[in-house]
N, C-alpha and C. Protein backbone atom coordinates (compact mmCIF):
# COMPACT_ATOMS: atom_id res chain seq x y z
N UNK A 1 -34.90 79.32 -8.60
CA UNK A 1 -35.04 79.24 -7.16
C UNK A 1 -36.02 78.11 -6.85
N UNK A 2 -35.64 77.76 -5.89
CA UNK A 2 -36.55 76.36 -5.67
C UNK A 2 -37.76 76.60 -4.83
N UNK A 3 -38.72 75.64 -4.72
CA UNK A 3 -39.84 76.09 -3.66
C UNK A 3 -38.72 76.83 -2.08
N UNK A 4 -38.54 75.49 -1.65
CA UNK A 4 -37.73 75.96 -0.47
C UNK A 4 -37.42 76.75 -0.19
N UNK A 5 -36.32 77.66 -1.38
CA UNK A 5 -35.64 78.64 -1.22
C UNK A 5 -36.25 79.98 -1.04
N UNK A 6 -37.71 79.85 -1.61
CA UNK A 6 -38.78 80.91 -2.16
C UNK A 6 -39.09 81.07 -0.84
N UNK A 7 -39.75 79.97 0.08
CA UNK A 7 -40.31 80.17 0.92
C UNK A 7 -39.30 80.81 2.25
N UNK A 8 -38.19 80.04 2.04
CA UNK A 8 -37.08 80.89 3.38
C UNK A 8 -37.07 82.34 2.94
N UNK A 9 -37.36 82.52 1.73
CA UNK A 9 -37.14 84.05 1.13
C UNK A 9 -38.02 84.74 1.94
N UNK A 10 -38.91 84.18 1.44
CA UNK A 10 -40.06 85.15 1.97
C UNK A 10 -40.33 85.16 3.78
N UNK A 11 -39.95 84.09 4.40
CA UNK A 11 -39.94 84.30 5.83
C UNK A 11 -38.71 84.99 6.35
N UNK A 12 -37.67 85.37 5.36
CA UNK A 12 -36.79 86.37 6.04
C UNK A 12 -37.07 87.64 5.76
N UNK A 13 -38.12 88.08 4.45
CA UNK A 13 -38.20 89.06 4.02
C UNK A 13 -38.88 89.51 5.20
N UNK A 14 -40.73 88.49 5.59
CA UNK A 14 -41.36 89.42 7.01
C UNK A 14 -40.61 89.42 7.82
N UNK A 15 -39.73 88.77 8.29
CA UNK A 15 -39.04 89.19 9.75
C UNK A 15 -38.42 90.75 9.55
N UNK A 16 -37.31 90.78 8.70
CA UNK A 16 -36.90 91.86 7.99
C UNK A 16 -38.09 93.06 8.22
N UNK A 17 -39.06 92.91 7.25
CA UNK A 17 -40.45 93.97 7.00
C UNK A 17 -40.67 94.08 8.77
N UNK A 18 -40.73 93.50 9.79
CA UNK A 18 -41.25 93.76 11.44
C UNK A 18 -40.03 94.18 11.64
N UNK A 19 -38.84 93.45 11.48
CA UNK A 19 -37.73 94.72 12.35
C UNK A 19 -37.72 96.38 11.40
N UNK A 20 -37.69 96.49 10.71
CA UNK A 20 -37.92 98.11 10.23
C UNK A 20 -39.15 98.41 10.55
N UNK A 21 -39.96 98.06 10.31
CA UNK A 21 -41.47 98.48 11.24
C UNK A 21 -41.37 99.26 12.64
N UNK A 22 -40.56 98.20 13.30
CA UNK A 22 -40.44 98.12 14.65
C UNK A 22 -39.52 99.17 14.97
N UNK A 23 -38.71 99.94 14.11
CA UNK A 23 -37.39 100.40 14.21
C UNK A 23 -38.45 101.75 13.55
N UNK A 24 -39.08 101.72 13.23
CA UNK A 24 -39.22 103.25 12.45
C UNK A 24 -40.40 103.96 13.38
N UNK A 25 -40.53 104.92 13.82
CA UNK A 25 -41.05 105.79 14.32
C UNK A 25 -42.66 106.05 13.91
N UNK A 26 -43.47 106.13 14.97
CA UNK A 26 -44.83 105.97 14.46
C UNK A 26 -45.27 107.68 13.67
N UNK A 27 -44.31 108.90 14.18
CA UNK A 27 -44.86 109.77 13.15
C UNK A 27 -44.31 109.86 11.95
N UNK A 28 -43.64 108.40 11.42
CA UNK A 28 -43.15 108.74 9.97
C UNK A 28 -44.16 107.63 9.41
N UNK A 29 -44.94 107.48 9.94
CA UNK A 29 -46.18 106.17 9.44
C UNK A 29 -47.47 106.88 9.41
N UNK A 30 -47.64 108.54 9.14
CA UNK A 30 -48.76 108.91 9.01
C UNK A 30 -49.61 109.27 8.11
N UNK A 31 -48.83 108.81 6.77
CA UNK A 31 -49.57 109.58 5.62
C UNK A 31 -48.75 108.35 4.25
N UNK A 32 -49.31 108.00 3.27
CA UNK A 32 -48.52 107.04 2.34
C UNK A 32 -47.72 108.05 2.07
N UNK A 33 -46.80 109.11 1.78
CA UNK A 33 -45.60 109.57 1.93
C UNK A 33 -44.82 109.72 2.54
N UNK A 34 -45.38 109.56 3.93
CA UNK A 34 -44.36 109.36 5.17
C UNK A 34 -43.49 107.93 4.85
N UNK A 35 -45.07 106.74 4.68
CA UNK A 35 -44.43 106.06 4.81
C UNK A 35 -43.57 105.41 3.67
N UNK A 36 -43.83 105.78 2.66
CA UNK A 36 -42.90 105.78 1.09
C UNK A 36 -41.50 105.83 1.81
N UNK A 37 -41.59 107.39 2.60
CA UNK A 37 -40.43 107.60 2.73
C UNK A 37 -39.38 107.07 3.54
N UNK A 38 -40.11 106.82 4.40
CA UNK A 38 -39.66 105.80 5.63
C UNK A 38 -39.25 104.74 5.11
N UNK A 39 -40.04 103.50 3.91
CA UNK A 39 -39.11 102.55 4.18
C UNK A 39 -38.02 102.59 3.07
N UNK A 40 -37.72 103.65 1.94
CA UNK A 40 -37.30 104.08 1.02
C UNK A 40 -36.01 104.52 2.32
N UNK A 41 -35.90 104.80 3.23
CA UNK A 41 -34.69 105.05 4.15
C UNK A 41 -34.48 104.18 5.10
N UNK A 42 -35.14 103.18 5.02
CA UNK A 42 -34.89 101.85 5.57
C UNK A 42 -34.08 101.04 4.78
N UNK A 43 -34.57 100.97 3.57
CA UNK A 43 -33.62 100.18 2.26
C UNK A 43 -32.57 100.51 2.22
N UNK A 44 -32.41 101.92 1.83
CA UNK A 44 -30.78 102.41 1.70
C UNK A 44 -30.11 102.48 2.95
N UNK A 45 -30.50 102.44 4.28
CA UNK A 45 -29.52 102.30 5.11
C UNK A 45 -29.50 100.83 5.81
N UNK A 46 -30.30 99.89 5.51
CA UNK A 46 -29.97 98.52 6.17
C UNK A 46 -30.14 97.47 4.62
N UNK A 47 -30.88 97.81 3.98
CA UNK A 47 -30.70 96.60 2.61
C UNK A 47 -29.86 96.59 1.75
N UNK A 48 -30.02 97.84 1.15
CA UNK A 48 -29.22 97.92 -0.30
C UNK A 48 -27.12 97.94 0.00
N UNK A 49 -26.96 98.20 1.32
CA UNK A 49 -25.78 98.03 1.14
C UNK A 49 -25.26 95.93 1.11
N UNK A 50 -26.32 95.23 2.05
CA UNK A 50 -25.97 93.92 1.76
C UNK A 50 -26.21 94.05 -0.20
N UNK A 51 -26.70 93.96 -0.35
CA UNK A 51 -27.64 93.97 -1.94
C UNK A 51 -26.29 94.02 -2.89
N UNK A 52 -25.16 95.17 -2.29
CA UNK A 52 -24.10 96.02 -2.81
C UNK A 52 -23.05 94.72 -2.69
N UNK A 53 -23.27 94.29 -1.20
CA UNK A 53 -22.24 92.67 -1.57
C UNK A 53 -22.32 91.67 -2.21
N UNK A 54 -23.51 91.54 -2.68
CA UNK A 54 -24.08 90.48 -3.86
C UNK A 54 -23.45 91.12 -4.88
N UNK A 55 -23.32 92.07 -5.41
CA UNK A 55 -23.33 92.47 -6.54
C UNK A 55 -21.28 92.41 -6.54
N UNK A 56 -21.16 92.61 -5.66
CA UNK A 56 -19.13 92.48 -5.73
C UNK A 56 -19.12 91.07 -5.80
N UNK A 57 -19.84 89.90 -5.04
CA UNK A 57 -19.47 89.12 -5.12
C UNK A 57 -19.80 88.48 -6.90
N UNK A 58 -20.62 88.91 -7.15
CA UNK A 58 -21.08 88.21 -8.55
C UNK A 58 -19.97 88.86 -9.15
N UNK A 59 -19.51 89.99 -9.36
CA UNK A 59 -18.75 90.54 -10.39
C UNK A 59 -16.95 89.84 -10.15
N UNK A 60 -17.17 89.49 -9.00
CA UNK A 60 -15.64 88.73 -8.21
C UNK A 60 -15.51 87.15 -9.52
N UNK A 61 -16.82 86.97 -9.11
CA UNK A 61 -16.85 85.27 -9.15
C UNK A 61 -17.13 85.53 -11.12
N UNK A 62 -17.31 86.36 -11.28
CA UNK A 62 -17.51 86.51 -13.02
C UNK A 62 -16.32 87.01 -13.51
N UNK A 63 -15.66 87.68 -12.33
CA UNK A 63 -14.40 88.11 -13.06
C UNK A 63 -13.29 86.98 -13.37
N UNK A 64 -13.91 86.17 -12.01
CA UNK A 64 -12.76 84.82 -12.19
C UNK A 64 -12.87 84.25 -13.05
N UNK A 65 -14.14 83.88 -13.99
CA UNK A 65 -14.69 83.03 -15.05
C UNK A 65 -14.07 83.50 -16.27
N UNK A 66 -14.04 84.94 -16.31
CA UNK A 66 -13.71 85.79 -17.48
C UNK A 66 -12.20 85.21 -17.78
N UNK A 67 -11.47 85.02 -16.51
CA UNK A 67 -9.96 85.15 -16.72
C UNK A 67 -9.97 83.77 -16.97
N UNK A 68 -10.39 82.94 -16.41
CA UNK A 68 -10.33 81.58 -16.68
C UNK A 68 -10.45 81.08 -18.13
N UNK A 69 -11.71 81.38 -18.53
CA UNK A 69 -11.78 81.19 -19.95
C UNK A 69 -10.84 81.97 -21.04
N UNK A 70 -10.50 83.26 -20.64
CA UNK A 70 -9.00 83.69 -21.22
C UNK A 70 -7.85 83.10 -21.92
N UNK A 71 -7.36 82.69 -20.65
CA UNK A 71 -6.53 81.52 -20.46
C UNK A 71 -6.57 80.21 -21.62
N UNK A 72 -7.90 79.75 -21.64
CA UNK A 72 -7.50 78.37 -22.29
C UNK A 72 -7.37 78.53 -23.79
């Protein structure tokens, strides 16, 4: 990953980190288990399913490689 890329990373990650902030309810921010839990149900319902398209797409684009090299 390049500087660049590191750094867009990380300025989409805080925007990201303030919209779930912003989205989660101040009595699930009252105790470090609340909030464990809170963003542990932030992930699985707004991250990990993009996360889930990375992972089809890699296995897409590896599957094509697989068959390709097959082939020759």
């Amino acid at each position: 990953m390049t500087l660049e890329q590191k750094q867009a990373l990380q300025e989409h990650i805080q925007a990201i980190t303030k919209i779930l902030y912003e989205d989660t309810s101040p009595e699930r921010l009252t105790s470090l288990a609340k909030i464990e839990e809170a963003v542990r149900s932030q992930m699985q319902k707004h991250i990990m399913p993009e996360v889930g398209f990375f992972i089809e797409t890699a296995i897409v684009v590896q599957g094509g490689i697989a068959s390709t090299k097959s082939n020759i």
